[in-house]
N, C-alpha and C. Protein backbone atom coordinates (compact mmCIF):
# COMPACT_ATOMS: atom_id res chain seq x y z
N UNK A 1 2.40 30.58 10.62
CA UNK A 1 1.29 30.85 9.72
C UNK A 1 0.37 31.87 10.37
N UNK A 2 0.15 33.01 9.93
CA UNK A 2 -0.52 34.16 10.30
C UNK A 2 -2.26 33.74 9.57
N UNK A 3 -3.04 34.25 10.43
CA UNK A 3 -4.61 34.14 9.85
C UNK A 3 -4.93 34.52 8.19
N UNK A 4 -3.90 35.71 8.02
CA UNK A 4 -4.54 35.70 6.31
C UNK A 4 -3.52 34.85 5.38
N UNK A 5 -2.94 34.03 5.75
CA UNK A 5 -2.28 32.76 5.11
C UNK A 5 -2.90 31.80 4.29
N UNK A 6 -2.84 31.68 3.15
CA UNK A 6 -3.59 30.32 2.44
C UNK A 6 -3.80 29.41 3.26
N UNK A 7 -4.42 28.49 3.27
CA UNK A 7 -4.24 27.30 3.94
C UNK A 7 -3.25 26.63 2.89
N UNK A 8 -3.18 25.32 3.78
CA UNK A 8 -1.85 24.73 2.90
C UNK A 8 -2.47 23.65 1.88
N UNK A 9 -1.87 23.52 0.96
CA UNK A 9 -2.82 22.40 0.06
C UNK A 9 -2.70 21.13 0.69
N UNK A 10 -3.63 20.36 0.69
CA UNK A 10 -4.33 19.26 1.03
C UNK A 10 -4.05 18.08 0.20
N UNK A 11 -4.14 16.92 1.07
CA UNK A 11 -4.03 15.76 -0.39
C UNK A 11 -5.07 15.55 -1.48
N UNK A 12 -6.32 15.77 -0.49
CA UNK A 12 -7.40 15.67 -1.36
C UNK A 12 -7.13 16.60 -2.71
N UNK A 13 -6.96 18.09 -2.30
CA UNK A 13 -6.70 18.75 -3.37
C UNK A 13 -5.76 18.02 -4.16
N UNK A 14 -4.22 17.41 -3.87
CA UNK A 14 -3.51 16.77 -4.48
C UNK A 14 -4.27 15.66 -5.63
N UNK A 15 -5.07 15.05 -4.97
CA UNK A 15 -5.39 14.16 -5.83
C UNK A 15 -6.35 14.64 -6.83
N UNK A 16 -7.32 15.85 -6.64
CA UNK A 16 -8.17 16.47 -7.67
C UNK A 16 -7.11 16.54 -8.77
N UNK A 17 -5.74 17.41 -8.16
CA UNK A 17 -5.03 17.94 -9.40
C UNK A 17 -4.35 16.94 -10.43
N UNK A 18 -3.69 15.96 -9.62
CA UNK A 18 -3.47 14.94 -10.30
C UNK A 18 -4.66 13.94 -11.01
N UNK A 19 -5.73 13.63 -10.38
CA UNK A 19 -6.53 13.19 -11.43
C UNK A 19 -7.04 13.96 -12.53
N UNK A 20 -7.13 15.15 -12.66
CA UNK A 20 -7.48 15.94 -13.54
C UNK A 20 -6.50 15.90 -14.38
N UNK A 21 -5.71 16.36 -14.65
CA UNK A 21 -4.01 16.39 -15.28
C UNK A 21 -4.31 15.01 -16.17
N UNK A 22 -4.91 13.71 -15.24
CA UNK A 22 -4.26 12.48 -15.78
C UNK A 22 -5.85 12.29 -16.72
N UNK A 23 -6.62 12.55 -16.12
CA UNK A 23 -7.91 11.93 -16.97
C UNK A 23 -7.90 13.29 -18.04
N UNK A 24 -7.61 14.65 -18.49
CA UNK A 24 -7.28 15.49 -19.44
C UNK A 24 -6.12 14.32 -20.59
N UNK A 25 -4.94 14.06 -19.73
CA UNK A 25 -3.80 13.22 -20.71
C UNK A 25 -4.22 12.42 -21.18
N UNK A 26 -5.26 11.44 -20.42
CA UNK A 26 -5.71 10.10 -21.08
C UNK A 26 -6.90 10.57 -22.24
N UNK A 27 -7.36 11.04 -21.92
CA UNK A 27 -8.35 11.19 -23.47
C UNK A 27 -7.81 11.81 -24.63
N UNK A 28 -6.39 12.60 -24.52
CA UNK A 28 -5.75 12.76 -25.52
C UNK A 28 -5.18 11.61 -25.86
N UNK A 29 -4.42 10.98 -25.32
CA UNK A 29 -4.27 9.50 -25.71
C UNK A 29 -5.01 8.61 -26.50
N UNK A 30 -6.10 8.36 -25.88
CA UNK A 30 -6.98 7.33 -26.29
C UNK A 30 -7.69 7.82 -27.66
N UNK A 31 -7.93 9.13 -27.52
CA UNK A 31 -8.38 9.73 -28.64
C UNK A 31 -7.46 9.69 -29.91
N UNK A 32 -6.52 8.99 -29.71
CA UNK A 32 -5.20 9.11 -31.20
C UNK A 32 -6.35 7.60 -31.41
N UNK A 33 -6.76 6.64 -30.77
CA UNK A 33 -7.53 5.53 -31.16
C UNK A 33 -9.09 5.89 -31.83
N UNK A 34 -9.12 7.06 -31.91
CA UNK A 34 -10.70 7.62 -31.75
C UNK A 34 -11.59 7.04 -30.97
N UNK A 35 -11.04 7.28 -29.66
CA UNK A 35 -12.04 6.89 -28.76
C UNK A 35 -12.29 7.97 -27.52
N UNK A 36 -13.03 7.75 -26.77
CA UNK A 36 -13.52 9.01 -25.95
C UNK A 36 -12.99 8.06 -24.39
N UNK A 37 -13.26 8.78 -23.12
CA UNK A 37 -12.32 7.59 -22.37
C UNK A 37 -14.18 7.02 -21.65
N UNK A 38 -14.87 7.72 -22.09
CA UNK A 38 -16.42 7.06 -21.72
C UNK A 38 -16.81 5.53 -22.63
N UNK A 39 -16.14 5.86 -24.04
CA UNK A 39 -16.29 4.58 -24.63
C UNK A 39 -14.69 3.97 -24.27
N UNK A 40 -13.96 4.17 -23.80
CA UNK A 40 -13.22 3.56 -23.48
C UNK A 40 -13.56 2.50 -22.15
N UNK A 41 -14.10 3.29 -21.39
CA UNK A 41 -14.92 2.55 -20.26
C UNK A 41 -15.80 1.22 -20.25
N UNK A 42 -16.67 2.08 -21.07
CA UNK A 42 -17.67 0.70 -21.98
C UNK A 42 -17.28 -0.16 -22.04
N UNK A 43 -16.11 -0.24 -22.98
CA UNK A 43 -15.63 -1.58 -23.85
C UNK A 43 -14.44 -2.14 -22.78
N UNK A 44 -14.35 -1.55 -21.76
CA UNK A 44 -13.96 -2.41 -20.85
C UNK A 44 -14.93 -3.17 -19.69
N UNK A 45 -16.09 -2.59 -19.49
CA UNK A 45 -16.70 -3.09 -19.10
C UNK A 45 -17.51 -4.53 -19.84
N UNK A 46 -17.67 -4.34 -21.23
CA UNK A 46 -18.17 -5.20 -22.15
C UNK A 46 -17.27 -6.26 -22.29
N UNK A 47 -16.24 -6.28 -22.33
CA UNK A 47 -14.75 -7.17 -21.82
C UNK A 47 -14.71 -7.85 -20.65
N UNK A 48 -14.75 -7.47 -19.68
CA UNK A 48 -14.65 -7.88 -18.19
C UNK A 48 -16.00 -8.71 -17.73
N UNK A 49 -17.24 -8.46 -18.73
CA UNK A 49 -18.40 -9.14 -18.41
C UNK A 49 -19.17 -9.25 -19.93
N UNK A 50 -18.56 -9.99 -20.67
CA UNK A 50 -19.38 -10.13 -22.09
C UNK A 50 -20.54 -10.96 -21.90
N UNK A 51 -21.86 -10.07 -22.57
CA UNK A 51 -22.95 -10.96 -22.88
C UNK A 51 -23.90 -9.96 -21.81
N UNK A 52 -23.48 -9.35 -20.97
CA UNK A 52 -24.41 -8.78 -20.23
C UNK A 52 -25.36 -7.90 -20.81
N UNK A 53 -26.17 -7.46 -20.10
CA UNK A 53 -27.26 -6.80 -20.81
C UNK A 53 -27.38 -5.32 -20.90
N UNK A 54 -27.85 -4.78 -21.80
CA UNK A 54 -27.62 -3.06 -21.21
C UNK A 54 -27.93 -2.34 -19.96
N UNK A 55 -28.78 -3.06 -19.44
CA UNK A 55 -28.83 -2.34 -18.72
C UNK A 55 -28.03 -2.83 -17.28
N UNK A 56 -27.87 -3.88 -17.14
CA UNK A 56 -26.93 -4.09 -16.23
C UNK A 56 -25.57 -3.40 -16.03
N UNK A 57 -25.27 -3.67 -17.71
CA UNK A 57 -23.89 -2.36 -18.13
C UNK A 57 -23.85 -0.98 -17.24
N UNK A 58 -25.12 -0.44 -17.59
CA UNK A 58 -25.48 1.17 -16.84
C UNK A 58 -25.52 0.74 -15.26
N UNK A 59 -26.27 -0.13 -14.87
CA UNK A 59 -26.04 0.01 -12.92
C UNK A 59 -24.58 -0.11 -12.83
N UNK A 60 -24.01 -0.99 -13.74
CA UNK A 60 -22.66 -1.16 -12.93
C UNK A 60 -21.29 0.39 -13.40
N UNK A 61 -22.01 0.56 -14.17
CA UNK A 61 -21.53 2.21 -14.71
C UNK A 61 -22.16 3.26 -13.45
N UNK A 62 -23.09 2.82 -13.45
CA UNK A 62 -24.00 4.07 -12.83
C UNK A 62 -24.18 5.61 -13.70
N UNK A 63 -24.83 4.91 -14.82
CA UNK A 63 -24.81 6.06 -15.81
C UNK A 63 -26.16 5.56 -16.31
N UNK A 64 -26.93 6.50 -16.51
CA UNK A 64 -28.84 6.56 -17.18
C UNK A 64 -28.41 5.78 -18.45
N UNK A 65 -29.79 4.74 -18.29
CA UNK A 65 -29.58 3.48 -19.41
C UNK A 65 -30.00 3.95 -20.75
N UNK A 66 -30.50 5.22 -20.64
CA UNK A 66 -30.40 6.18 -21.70
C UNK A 66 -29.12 6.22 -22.25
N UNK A 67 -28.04 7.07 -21.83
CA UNK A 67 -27.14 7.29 -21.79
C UNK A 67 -25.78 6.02 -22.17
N UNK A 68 -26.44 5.08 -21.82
CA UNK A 68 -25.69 3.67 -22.22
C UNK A 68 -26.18 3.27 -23.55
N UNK A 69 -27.42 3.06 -24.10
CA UNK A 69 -27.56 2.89 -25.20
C UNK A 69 -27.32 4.04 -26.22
N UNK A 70 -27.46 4.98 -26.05
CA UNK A 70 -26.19 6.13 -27.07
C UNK A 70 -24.81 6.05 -27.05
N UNK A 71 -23.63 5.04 -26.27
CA UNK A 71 -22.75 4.40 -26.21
C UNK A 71 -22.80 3.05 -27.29
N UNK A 72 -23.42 2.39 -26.55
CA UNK A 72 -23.18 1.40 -27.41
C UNK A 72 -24.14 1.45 -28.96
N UNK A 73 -24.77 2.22 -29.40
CA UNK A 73 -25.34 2.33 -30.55
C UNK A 73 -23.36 2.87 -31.69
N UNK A 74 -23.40 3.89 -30.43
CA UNK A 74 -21.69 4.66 -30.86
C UNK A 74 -20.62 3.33 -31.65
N UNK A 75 -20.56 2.78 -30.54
CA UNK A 75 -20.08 1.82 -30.80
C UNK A 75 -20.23 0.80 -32.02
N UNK A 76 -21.30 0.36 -31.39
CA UNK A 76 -21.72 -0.85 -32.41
C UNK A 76 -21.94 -0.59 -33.93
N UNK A 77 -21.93 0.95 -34.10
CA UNK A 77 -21.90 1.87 -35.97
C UNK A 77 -20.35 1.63 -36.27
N UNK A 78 -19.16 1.70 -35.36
CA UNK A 78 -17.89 1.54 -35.55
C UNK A 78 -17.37 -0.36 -35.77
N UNK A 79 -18.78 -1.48 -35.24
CA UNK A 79 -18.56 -2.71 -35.34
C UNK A 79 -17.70 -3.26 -34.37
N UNK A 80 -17.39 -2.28 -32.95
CA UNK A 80 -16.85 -2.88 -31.98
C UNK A 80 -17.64 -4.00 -31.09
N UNK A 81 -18.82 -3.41 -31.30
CA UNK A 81 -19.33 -4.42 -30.39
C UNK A 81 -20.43 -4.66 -31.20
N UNK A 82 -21.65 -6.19 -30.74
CA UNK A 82 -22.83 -6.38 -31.28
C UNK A 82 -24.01 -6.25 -30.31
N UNK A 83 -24.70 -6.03 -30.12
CA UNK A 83 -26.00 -6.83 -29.84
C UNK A 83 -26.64 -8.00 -29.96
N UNK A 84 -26.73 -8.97 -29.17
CA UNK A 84 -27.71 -10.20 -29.58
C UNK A 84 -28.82 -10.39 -28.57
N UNK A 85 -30.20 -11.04 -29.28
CA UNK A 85 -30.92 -11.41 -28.03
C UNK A 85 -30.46 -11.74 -26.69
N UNK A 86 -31.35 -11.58 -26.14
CA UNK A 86 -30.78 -12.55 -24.48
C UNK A 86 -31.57 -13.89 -25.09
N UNK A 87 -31.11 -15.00 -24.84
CA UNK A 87 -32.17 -16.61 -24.81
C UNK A 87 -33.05 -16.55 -23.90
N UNK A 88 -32.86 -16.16 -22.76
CA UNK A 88 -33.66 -16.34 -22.02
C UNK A 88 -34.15 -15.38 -21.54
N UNK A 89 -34.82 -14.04 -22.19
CA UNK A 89 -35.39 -12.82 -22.13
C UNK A 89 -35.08 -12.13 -23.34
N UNK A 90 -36.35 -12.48 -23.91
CA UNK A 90 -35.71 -11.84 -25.38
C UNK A 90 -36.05 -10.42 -25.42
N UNK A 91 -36.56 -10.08 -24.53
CA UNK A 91 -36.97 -8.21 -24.37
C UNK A 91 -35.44 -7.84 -24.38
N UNK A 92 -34.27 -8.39 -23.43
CA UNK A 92 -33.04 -8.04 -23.42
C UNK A 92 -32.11 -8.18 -24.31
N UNK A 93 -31.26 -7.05 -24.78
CA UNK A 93 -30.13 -7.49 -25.64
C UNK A 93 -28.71 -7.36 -24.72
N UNK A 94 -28.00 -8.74 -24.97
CA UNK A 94 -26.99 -9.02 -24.33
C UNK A 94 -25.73 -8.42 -25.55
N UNK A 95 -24.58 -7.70 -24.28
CA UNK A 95 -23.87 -7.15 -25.32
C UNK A 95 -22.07 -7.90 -25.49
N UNK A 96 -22.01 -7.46 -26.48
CA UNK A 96 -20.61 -8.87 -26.76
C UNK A 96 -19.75 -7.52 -27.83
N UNK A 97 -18.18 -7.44 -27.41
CA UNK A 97 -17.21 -7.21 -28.52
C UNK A 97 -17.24 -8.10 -29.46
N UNK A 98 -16.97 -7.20 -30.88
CA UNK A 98 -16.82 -7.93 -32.10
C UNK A 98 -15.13 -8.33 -31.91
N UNK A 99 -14.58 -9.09 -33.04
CA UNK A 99 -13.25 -9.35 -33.34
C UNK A 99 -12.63 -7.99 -33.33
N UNK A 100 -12.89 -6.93 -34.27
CA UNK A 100 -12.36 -5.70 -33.77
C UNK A 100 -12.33 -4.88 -32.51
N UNK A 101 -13.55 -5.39 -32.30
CA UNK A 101 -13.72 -4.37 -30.66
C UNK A 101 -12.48 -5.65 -29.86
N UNK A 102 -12.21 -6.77 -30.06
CA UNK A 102 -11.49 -7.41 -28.65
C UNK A 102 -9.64 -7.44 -29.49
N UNK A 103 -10.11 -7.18 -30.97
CA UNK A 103 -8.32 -6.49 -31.25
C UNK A 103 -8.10 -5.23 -30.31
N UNK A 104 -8.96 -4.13 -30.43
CA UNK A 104 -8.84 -2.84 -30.19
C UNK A 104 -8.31 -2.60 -28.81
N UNK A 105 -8.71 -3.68 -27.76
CA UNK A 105 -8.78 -4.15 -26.49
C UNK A 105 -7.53 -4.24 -26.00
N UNK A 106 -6.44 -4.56 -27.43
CA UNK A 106 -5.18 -4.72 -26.70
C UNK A 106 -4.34 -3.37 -27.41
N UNK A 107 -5.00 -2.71 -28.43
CA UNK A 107 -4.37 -1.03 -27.85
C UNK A 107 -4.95 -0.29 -26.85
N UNK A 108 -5.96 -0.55 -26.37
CA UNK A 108 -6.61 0.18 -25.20
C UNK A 108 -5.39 -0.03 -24.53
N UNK A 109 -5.33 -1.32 -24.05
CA UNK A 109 -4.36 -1.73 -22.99
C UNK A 109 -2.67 -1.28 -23.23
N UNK A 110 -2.13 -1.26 -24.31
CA UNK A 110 -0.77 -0.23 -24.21
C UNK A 110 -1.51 1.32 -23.91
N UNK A 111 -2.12 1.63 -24.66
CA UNK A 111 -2.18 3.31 -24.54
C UNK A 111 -2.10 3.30 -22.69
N UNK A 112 -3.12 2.54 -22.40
CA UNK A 112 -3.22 2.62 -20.40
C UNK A 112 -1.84 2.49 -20.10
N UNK A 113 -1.20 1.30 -20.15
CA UNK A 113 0.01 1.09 -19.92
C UNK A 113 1.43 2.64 -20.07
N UNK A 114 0.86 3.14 -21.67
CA UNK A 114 1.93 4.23 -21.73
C UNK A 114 1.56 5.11 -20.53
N UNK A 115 0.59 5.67 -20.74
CA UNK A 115 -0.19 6.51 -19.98
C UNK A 115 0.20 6.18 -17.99
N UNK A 116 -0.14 5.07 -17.43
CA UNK A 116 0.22 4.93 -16.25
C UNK A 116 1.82 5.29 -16.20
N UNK A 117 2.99 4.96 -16.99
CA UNK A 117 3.91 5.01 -16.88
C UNK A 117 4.39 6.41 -17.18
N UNK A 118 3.97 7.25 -18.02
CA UNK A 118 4.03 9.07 -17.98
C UNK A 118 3.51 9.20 -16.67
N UNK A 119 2.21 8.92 -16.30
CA UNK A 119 1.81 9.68 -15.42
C UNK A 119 2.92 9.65 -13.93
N UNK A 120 3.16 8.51 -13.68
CA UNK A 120 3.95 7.98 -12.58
C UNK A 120 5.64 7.77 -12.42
N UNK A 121 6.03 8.54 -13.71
CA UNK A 121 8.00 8.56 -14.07
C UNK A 121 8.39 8.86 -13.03
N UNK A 122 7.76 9.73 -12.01
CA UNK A 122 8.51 10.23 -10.93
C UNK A 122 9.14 8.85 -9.96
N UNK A 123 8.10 8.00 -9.78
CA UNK A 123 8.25 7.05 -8.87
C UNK A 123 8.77 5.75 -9.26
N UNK A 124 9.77 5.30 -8.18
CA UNK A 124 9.84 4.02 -8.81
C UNK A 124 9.19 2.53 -8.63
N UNK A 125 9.69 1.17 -8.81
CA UNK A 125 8.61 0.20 -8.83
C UNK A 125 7.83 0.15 -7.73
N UNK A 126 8.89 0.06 -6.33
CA UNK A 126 8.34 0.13 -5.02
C UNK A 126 7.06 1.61 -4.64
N UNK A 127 7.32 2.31 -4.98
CA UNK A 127 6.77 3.14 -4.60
C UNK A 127 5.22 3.45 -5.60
N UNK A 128 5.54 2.96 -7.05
CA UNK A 128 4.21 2.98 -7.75
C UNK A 128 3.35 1.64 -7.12
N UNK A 129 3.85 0.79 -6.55
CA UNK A 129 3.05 -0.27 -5.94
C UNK A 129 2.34 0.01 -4.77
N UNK A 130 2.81 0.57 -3.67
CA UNK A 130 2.48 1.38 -2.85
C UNK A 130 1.61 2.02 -2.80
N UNK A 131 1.75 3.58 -3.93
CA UNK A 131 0.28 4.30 -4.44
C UNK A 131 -0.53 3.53 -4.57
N UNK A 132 -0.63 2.77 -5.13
CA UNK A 132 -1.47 2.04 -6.19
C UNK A 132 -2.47 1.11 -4.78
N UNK A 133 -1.67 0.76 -3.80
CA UNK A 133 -1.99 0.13 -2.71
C UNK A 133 -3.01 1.02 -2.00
N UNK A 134 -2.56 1.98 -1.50
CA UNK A 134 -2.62 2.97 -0.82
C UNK A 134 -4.02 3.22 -1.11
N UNK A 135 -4.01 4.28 -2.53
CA UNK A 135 -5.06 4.66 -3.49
C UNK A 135 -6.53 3.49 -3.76
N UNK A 136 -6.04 2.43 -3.54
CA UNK A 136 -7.27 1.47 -4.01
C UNK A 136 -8.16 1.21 -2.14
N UNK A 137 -7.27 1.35 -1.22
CA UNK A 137 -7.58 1.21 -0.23
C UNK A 137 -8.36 2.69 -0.08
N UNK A 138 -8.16 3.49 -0.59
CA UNK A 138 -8.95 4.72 0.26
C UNK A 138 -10.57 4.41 -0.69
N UNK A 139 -10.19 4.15 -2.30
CA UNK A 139 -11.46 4.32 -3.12
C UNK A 139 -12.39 2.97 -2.54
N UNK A 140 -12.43 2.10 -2.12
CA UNK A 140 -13.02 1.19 -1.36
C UNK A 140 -13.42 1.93 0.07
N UNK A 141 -12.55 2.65 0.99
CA UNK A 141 -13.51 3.29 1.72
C UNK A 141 -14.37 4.37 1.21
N UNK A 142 -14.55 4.92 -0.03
CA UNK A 142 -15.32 5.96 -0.15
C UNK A 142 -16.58 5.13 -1.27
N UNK A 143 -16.25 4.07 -1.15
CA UNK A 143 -17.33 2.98 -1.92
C UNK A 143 -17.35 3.50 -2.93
N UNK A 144 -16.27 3.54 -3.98
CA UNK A 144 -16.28 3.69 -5.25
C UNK A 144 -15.70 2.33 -6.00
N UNK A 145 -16.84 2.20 -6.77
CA UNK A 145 -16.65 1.11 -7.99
C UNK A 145 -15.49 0.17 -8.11
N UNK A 146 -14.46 -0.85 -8.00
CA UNK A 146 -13.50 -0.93 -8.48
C UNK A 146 -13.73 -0.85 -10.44
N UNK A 147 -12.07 -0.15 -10.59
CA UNK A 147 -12.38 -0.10 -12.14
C UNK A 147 -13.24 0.87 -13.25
N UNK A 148 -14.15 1.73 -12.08
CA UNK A 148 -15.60 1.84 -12.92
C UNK A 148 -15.17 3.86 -12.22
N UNK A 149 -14.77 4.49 -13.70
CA UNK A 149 -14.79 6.12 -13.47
C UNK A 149 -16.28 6.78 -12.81
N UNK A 150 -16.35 7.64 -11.68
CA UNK A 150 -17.32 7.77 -11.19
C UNK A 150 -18.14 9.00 -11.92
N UNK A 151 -17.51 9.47 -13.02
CA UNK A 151 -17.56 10.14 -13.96
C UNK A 151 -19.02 10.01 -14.97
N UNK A 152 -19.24 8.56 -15.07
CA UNK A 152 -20.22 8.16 -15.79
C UNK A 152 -22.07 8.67 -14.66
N UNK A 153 -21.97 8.46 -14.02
CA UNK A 153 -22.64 9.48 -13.19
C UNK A 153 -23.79 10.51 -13.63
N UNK A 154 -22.32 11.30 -14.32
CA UNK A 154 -22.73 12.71 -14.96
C UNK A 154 -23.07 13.09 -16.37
N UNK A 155 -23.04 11.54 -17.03
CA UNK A 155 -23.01 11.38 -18.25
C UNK A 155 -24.21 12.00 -18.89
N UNK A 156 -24.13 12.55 -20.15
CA UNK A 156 -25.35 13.08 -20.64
C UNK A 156 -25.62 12.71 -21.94
């Protein structure tokens, strides 16, 4: 390798390209559901912790609680999800999937499913377990969210 040589690509770069590639594929996906993969996020988060409050939603997003209630307003016009008081803070509204939003929950979950399995044809069982190992071990050292796109962040 002579000085005016590229450098060589990097994993990090590897993984920009491949997450890009895959989070571009997935919102075409998800979008055949009319959904965006930010409200896709949501309503998994609203799933994984029903009843919570908005704004708890946003710390654990890490997205301006601004920005969360223009989500779930999104939402809740489509009847995926509701709003109800909190009982015990009624300043708070605790948020809950409707029957549609927790049908919808299980095409979320094939579209992911198709989607992991395009993205990953190359590899087989052993080896997508592995990544998957691998990959969750590095995003825990860089203290990222489990589950939670760091994407929301930047949300506007």
């Amino acid at each position: 390798m002579t000085p005016s040589d590229p450098p060589p690509v990097g994993s990090a770069f590897l993984l920009t390209q491949l997450g890009t590639h895959a989070a571009q594929a997935f919102a075409t996906r998800i979008g055949e559901l009319d959904l965006t993969p930010p409200q896709t996020g949501l309503l998994r988060a609203i799933a994984g912790a029903p009843g919570s409050s908005q704004q708890a939603l946003a710390e654990l997003l890490g997205t301006p609680a601004t920005r969360l209630v223009a989500l779930v307003d999104g939402l809740e016009e489509r009847g995926l999800v509701e709003r109800r008081r909190n009982p015990s803070d009624r300043r708070l509204h605790a948020v809950h999937l409707t029957d549609p939003g927790t049908a919808l929950m299980a095409d979320i979950g094939r579209v992911a499913r198709q989607h992991d399995d395009a993205v990953l044809a190359a590899l087989d069982p052993t080896e997508r377990a592995r990544l998957h190992e691998l990959l969750a071990k590095v995003a825990v050292d860089q203290g990222l969210t489990p589950g939670v796109h760091p994407g929301y962040k930047t949300l506007r």
